[in-house]
Protein backbone atom coordinates (compact mmCIF):
# COMPACT_ATOMS: atom_id res chain seq x y z
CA UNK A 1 162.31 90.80 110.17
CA UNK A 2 160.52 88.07 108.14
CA UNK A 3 156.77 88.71 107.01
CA UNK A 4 156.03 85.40 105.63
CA UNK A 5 153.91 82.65 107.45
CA UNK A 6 156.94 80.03 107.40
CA UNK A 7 160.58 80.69 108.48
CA UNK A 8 163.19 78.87 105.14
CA UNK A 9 162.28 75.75 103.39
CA UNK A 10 165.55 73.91 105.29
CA UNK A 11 164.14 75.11 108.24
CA UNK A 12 160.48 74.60 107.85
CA UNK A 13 161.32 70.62 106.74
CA UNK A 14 163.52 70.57 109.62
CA UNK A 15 161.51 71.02 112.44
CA UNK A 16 158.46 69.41 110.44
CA UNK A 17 160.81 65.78 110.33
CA UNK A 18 161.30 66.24 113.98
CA UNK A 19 158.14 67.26 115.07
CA UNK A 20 156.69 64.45 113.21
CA UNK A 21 159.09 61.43 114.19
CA UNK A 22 158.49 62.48 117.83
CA UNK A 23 154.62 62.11 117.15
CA UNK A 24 154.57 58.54 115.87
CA UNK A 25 157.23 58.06 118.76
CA UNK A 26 154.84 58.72 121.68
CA UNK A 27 151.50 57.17 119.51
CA UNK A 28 153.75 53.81 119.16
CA UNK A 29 154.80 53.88 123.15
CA UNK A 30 150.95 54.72 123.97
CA UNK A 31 149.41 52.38 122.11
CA UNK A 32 152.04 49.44 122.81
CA UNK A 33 151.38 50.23 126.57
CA UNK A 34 147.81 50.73 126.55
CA UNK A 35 147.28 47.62 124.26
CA UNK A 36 149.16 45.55 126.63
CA UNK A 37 147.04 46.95 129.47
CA UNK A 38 143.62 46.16 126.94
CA UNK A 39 144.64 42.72 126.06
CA UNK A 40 145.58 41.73 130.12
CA UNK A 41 142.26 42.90 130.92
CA UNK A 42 140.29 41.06 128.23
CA UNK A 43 142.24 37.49 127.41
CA UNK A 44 140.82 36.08 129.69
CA UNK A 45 137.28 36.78 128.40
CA UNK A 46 138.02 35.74 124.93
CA UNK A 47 139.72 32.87 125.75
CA UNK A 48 136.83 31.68 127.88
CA UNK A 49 135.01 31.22 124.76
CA UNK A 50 134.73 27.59 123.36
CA UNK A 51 137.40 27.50 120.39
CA UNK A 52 139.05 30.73 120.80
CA UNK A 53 142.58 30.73 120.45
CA UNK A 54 145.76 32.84 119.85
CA UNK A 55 144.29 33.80 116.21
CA UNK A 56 141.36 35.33 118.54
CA UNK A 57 143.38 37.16 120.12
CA UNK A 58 145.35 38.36 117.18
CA UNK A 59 142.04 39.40 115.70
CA UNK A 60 141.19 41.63 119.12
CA UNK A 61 144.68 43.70 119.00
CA UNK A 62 144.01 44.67 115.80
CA UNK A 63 140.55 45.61 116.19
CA UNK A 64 141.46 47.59 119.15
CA UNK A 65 144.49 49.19 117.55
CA UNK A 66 142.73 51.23 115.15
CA UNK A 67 140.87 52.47 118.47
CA UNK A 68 143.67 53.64 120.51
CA UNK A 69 145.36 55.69 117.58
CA UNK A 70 142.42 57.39 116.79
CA UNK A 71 141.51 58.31 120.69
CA UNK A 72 144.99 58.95 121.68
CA UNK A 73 146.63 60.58 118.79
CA UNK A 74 145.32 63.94 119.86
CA UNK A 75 147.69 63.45 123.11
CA UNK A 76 150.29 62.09 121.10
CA UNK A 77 150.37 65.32 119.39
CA UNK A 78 150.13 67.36 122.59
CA UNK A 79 153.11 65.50 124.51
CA UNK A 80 155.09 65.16 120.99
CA UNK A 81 154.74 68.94 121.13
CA UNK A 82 156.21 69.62 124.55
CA UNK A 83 159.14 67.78 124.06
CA UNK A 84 159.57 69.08 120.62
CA UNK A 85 159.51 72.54 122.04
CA UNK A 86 161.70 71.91 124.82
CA UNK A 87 164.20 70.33 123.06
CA UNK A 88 164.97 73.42 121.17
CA UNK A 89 164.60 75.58 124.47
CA UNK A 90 166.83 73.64 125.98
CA UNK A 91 169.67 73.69 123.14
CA UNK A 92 169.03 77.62 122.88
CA UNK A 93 167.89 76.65 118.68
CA UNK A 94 164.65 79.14 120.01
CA UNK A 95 166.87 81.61 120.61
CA UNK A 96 168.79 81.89 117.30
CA UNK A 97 165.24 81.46 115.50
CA UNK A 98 164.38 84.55 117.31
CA UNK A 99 167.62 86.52 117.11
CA UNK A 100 167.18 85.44 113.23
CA UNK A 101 164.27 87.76 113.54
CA UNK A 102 161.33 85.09 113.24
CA UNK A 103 158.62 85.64 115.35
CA UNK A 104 156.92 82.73 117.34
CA UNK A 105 154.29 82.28 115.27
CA UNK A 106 156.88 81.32 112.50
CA UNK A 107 158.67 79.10 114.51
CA UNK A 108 155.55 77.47 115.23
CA UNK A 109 154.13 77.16 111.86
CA UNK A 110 156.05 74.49 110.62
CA UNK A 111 154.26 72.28 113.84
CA UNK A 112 151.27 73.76 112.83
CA UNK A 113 151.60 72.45 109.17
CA UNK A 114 152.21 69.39 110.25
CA UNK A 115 149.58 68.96 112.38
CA UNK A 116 146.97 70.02 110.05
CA UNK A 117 148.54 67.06 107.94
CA UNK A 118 147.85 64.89 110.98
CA UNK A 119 144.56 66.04 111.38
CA UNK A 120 143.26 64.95 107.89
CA UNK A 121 144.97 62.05 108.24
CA UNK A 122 142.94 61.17 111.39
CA UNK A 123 139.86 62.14 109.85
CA UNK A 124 140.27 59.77 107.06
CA UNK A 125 141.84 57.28 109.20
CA UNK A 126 138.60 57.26 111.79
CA UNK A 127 136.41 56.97 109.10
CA UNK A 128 137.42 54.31 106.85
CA UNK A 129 139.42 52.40 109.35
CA UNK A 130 137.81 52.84 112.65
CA UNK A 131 134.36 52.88 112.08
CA UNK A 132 134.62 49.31 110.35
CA UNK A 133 136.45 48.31 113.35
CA UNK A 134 134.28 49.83 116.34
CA UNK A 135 131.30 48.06 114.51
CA UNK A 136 132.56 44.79 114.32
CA UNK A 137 134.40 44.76 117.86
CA UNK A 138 130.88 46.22 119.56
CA UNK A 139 129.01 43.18 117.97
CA UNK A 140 131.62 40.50 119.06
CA UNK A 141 131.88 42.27 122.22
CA UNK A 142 128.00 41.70 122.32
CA UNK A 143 128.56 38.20 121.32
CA UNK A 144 130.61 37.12 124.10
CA UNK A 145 133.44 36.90 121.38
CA UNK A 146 131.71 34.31 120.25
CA UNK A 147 131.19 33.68 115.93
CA UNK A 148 129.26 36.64 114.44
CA UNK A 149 127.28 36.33 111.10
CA UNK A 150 129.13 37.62 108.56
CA UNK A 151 125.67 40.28 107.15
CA UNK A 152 125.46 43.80 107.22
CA UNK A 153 123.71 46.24 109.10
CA UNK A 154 125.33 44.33 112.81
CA UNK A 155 124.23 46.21 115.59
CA UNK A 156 124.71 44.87 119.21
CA UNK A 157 123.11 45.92 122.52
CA UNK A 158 119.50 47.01 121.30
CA UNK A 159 116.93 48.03 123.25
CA UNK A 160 113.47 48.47 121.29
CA UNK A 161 109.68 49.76 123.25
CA UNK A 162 106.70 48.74 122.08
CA UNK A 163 104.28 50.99 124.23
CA UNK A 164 104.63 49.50 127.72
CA UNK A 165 106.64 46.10 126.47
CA UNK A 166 110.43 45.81 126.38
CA UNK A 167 112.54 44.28 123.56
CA UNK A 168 115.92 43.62 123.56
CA UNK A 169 118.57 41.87 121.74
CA UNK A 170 121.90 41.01 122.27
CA UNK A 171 122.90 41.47 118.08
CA UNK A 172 120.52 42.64 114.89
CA UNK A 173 121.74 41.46 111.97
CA UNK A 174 120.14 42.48 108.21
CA UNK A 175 117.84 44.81 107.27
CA UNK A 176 114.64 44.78 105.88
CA UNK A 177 112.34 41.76 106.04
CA UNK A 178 115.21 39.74 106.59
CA UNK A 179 116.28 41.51 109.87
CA UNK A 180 117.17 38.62 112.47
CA UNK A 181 117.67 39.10 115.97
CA UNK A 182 120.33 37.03 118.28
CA UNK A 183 120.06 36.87 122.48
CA UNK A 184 116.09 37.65 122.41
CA UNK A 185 114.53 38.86 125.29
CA UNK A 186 110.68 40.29 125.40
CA UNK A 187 109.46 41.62 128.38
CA UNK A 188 105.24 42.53 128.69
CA UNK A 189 104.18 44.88 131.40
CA UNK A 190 101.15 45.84 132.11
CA UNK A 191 100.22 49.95 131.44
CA UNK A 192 101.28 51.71 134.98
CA UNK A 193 104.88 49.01 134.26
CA UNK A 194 104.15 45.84 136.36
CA UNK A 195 106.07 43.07 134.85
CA UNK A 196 103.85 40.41 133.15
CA UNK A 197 105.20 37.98 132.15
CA UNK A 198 109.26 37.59 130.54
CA UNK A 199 110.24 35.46 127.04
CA UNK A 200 113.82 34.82 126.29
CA UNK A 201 114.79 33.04 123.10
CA UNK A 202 118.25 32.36 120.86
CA UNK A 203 116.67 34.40 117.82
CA UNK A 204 113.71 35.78 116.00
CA UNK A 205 112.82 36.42 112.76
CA UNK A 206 110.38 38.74 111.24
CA UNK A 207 107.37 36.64 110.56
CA UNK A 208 104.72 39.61 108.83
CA UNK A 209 102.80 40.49 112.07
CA UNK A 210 105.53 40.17 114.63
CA UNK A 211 108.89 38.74 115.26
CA UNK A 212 108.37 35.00 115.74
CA UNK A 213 110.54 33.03 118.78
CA UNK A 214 111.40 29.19 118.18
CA UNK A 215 112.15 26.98 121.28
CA UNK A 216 111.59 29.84 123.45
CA UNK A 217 111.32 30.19 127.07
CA UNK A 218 108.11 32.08 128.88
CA UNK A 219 108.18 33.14 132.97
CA UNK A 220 105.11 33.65 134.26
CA UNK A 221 105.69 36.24 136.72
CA UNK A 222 102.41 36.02 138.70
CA UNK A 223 102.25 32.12 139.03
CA UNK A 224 106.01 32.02 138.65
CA UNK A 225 106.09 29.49 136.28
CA UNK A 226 108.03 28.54 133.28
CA UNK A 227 107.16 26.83 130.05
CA UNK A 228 108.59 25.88 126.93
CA UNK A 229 107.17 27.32 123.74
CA UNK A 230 108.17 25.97 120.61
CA UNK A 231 106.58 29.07 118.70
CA UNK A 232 105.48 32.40 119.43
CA UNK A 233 104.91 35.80 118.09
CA UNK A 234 105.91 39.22 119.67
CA UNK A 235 105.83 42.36 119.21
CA UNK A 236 103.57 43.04 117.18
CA UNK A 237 104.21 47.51 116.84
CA UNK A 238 107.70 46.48 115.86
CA UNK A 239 108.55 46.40 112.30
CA UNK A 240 112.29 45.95 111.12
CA UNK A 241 112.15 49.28 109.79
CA UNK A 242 111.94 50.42 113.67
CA UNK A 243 114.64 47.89 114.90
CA UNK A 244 116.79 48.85 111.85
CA UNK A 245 116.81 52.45 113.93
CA UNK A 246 116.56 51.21 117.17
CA UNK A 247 120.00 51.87 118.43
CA UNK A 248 122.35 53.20 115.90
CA UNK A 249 126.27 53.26 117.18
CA UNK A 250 127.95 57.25 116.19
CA UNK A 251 131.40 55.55 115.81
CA UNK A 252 130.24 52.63 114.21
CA UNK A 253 129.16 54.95 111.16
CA UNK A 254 130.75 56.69 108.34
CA UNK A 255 130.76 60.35 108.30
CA UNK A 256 128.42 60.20 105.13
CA UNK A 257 126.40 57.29 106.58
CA UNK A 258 125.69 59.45 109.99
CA UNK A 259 123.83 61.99 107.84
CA UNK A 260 121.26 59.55 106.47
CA UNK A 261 120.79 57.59 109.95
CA UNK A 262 120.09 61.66 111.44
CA UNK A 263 117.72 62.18 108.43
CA UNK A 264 115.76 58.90 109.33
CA UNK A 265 115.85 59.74 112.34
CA UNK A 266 114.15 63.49 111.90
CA UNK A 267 111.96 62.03 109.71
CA UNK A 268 110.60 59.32 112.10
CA UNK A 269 110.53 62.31 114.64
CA UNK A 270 112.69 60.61 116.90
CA UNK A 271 115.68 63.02 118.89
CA UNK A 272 118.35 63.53 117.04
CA UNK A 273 120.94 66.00 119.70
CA UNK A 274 122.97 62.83 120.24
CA UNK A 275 123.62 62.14 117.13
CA UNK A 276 123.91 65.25 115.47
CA UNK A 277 126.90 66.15 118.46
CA UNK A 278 128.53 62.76 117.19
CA UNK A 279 128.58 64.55 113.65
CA UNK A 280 129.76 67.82 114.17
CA UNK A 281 132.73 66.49 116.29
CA UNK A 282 133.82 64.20 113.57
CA UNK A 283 135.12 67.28 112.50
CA UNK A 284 136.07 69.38 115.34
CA UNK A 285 138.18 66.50 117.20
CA UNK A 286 140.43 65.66 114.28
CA UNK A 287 140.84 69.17 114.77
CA UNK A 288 141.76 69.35 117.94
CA UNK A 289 145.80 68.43 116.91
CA UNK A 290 146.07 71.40 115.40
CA UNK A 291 145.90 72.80 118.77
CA UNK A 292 148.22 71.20 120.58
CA UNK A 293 151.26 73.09 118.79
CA UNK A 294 149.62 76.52 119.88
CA UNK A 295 148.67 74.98 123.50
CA UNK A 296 152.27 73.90 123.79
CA UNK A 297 153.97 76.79 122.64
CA UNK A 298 154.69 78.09 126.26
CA UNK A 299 156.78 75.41 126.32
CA UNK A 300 159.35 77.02 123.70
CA UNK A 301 160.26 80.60 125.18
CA UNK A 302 161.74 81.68 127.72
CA UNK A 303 165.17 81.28 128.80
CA UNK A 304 165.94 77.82 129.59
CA UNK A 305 168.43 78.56 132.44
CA UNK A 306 165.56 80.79 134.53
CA UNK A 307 164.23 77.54 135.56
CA UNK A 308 161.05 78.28 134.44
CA UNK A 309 161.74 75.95 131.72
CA UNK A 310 160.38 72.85 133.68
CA UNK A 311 157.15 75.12 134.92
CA UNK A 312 156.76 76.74 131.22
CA UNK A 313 155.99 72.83 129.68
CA UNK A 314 153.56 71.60 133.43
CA UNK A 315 151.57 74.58 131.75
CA UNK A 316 151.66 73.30 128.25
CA UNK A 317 150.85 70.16 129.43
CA UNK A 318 148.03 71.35 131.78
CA UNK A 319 146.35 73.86 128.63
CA UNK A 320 146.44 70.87 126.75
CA UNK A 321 144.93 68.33 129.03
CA UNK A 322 142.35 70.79 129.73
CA UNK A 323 141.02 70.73 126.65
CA UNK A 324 140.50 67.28 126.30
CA UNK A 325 138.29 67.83 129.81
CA UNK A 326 136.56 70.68 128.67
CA UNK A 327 135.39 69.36 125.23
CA UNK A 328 134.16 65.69 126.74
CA UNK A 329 132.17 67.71 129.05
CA UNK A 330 131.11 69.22 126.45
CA UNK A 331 130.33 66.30 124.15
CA UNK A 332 128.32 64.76 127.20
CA UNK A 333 126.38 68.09 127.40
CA UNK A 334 125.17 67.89 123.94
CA UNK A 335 124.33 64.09 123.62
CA UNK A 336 121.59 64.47 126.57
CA UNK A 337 120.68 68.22 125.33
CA UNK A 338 122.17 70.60 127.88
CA UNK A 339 124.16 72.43 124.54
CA UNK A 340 123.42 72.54 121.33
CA UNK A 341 124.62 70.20 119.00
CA UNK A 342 126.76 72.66 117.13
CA UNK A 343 128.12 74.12 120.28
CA UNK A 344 129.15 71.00 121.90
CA UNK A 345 131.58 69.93 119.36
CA UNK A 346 132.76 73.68 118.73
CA UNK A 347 132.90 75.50 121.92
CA UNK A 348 135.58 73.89 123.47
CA UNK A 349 138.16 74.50 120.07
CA UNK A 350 137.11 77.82 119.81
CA UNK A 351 137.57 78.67 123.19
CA UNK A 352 140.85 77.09 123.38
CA UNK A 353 142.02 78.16 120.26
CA UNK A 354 141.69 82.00 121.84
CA UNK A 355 143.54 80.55 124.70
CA UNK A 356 146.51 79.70 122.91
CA UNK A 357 146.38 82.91 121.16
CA UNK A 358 145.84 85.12 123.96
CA UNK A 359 148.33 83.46 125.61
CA UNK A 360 151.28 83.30 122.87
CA UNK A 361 150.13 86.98 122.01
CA UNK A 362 150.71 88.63 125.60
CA UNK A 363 153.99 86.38 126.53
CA UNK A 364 155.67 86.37 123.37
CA UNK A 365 154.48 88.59 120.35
């Protein structure tokens, strides 16, 4: 009987190399698929642009790429580990690890290894890779795939309040006094939220005392009327520090970056539970490939000619699966404060992870 952690080096490198191989094997099939799928669904929008073209189109896939590995390299890991595991049920290799004297937990630890590898790879994968490209896909998204400025700080989609008066904006661009705003809508309502009057405009620029509107458009809802304006100032309670946090993207945002927007946040006393969810489980979901080898390990024992063998990986699959239901309920629990933050992103590993024990524990060890 062997006490250490890993079975040989020849074996440990052994199934390492094929658990790995089979794990960028089922990430390139998903993502070639699911890509496909993506780009069907959205040519059509990008190409209705003026002036988009086949370099557009280029530029979308690999956006989106970065995406799909990072959401769907946790299942990669999960189904790369079932047919690992059967694999070596079915050519009885389980069997002479065990008649070797290695218990399951050896055998497993060489898939555990190598998912821990995985996992840091994701983590710094998703944050220097796919937080650049979430952040400029959500703001040509919000663009209509149309030309973006090239400035930092792009956010897309915000919605601002000023008391009882609506502002919203299709992309903020800059920061500071030099914050601009694209796709400018203000809407003034009067205090129990009767619509006024509505003021749409291409941009608006931070002018000292509000955010001033050239060639803009004002509807009159009482006397349904519209005019032209070819200046005006709104929103007055607004400054560009306020739009600057007025809707901050999670995945858009470095690890690192995430702390500060949560600590500006706090400090303008504005709720933080969504946020602070989005930052623990930058950590926990990387995580969550490590899992997959233990959740999958039913897969592996038994005898393969029971005909269990087929039933054995359904419930490898199933643990698996259930996880990735369990900690997105989760998630959505904590960003509207039904968990805490802490316990959203945590729970659901934890919980598994004494699954997987429990259940390799009582069946095999």
């Amino acid at each position: 009987m062997q006490f250490d952690f890993f079975p040989s080096r020849r074996l440990t490198l052994y199934l390492g190399k094929m658990f790995l191989t089979r794990i960028l094997a089922v990430l390139v099939m998903l993502v070639l698929v699911l890509q496909t799928l993506d780009l069907l669904s959205t040519s059509g929008d990008i190409l209705a642009q003026p002036g988009n073209g086949q370099s557009e189109l280029l530029t979308y896939v690999g956006l989106r790429v970065p995406q799909l590995v990072a959401r769907f390299l946790p299942y990669s890991v999960l189904l790369a580990t079932i047919i690992t595991l059967v694999g070596l049920n079915q050519n009885s290799e389980v069997i002479a690890m065990k008649a070797a004297g290695l218990s399951a937990h050896q055998i497993l630890a060489p898939l555990l290894m190598v998912a821990a590898l995985i996992a840091g790879a994701s983590f710094a994968f998703n944050e220097n890779v796919v937080t650049r490209a979430t952040a400029t896909l959500s703001a040509w998204e919000g663009n209509d795939f149309g030309p973006i400025p090239a400035e930092s700080g792009l956010r897309s989609n915000v919605f601002l309040a000023d008391g009882a008066d609506i502002l919203t904006a299709r992309i903020v661009a800059g920061t500071g006094d030099s914050t601009r705003m694209e796709g400018v809508s203000w809407y003034r309502r009067s205090e129990d939220g009767v619509l006024i009057e509505q003021i749409r405009a291409d941009a608006a620029d931070w002018a000292g005392n509000g955010w001033r509107l050239t060639d803009a458009t004002r509807f009159d809802v009482q006397g349904a009327e519209t005019l032209q304006l070819a200046q005006t100032v709104i929103a007055p309670g607004l400054t560009p520090e306020q739009v600057g946090l007025g809707r901050r993207d999670a995945a858009a945002e470095p690890f690192w970056e995430l702390s500060d927007t949560i600590a500006e946040y706090e400090a303008s006393g504005r709720r933080t539970a969504e946020l602070r969810a989005q930052w623990w489980h930058r950590l926990s979901g990387p995580l969550s490939a490590v899992l997959m080898p233990l959740l999958g390990a039913v897969a592996a024992f038994g005898l393969a000619r029971s005909g269990q063998l087929f039933l054995r990986a359904i419930i490898g699959m199933a643990l698996g699966f259930a996880y990735f239901v369990v900690d997105n309920a989760a998630l959505a629990m904590g960003n509207f404060g039904g968990y805490p933050p802490f316990l959203a992103a945590w729970a659901p590993f934890m919980l598994f992870l004494l699954i997987g024990e429990t259940v390799l524990v009582r069946t095999e060890e």
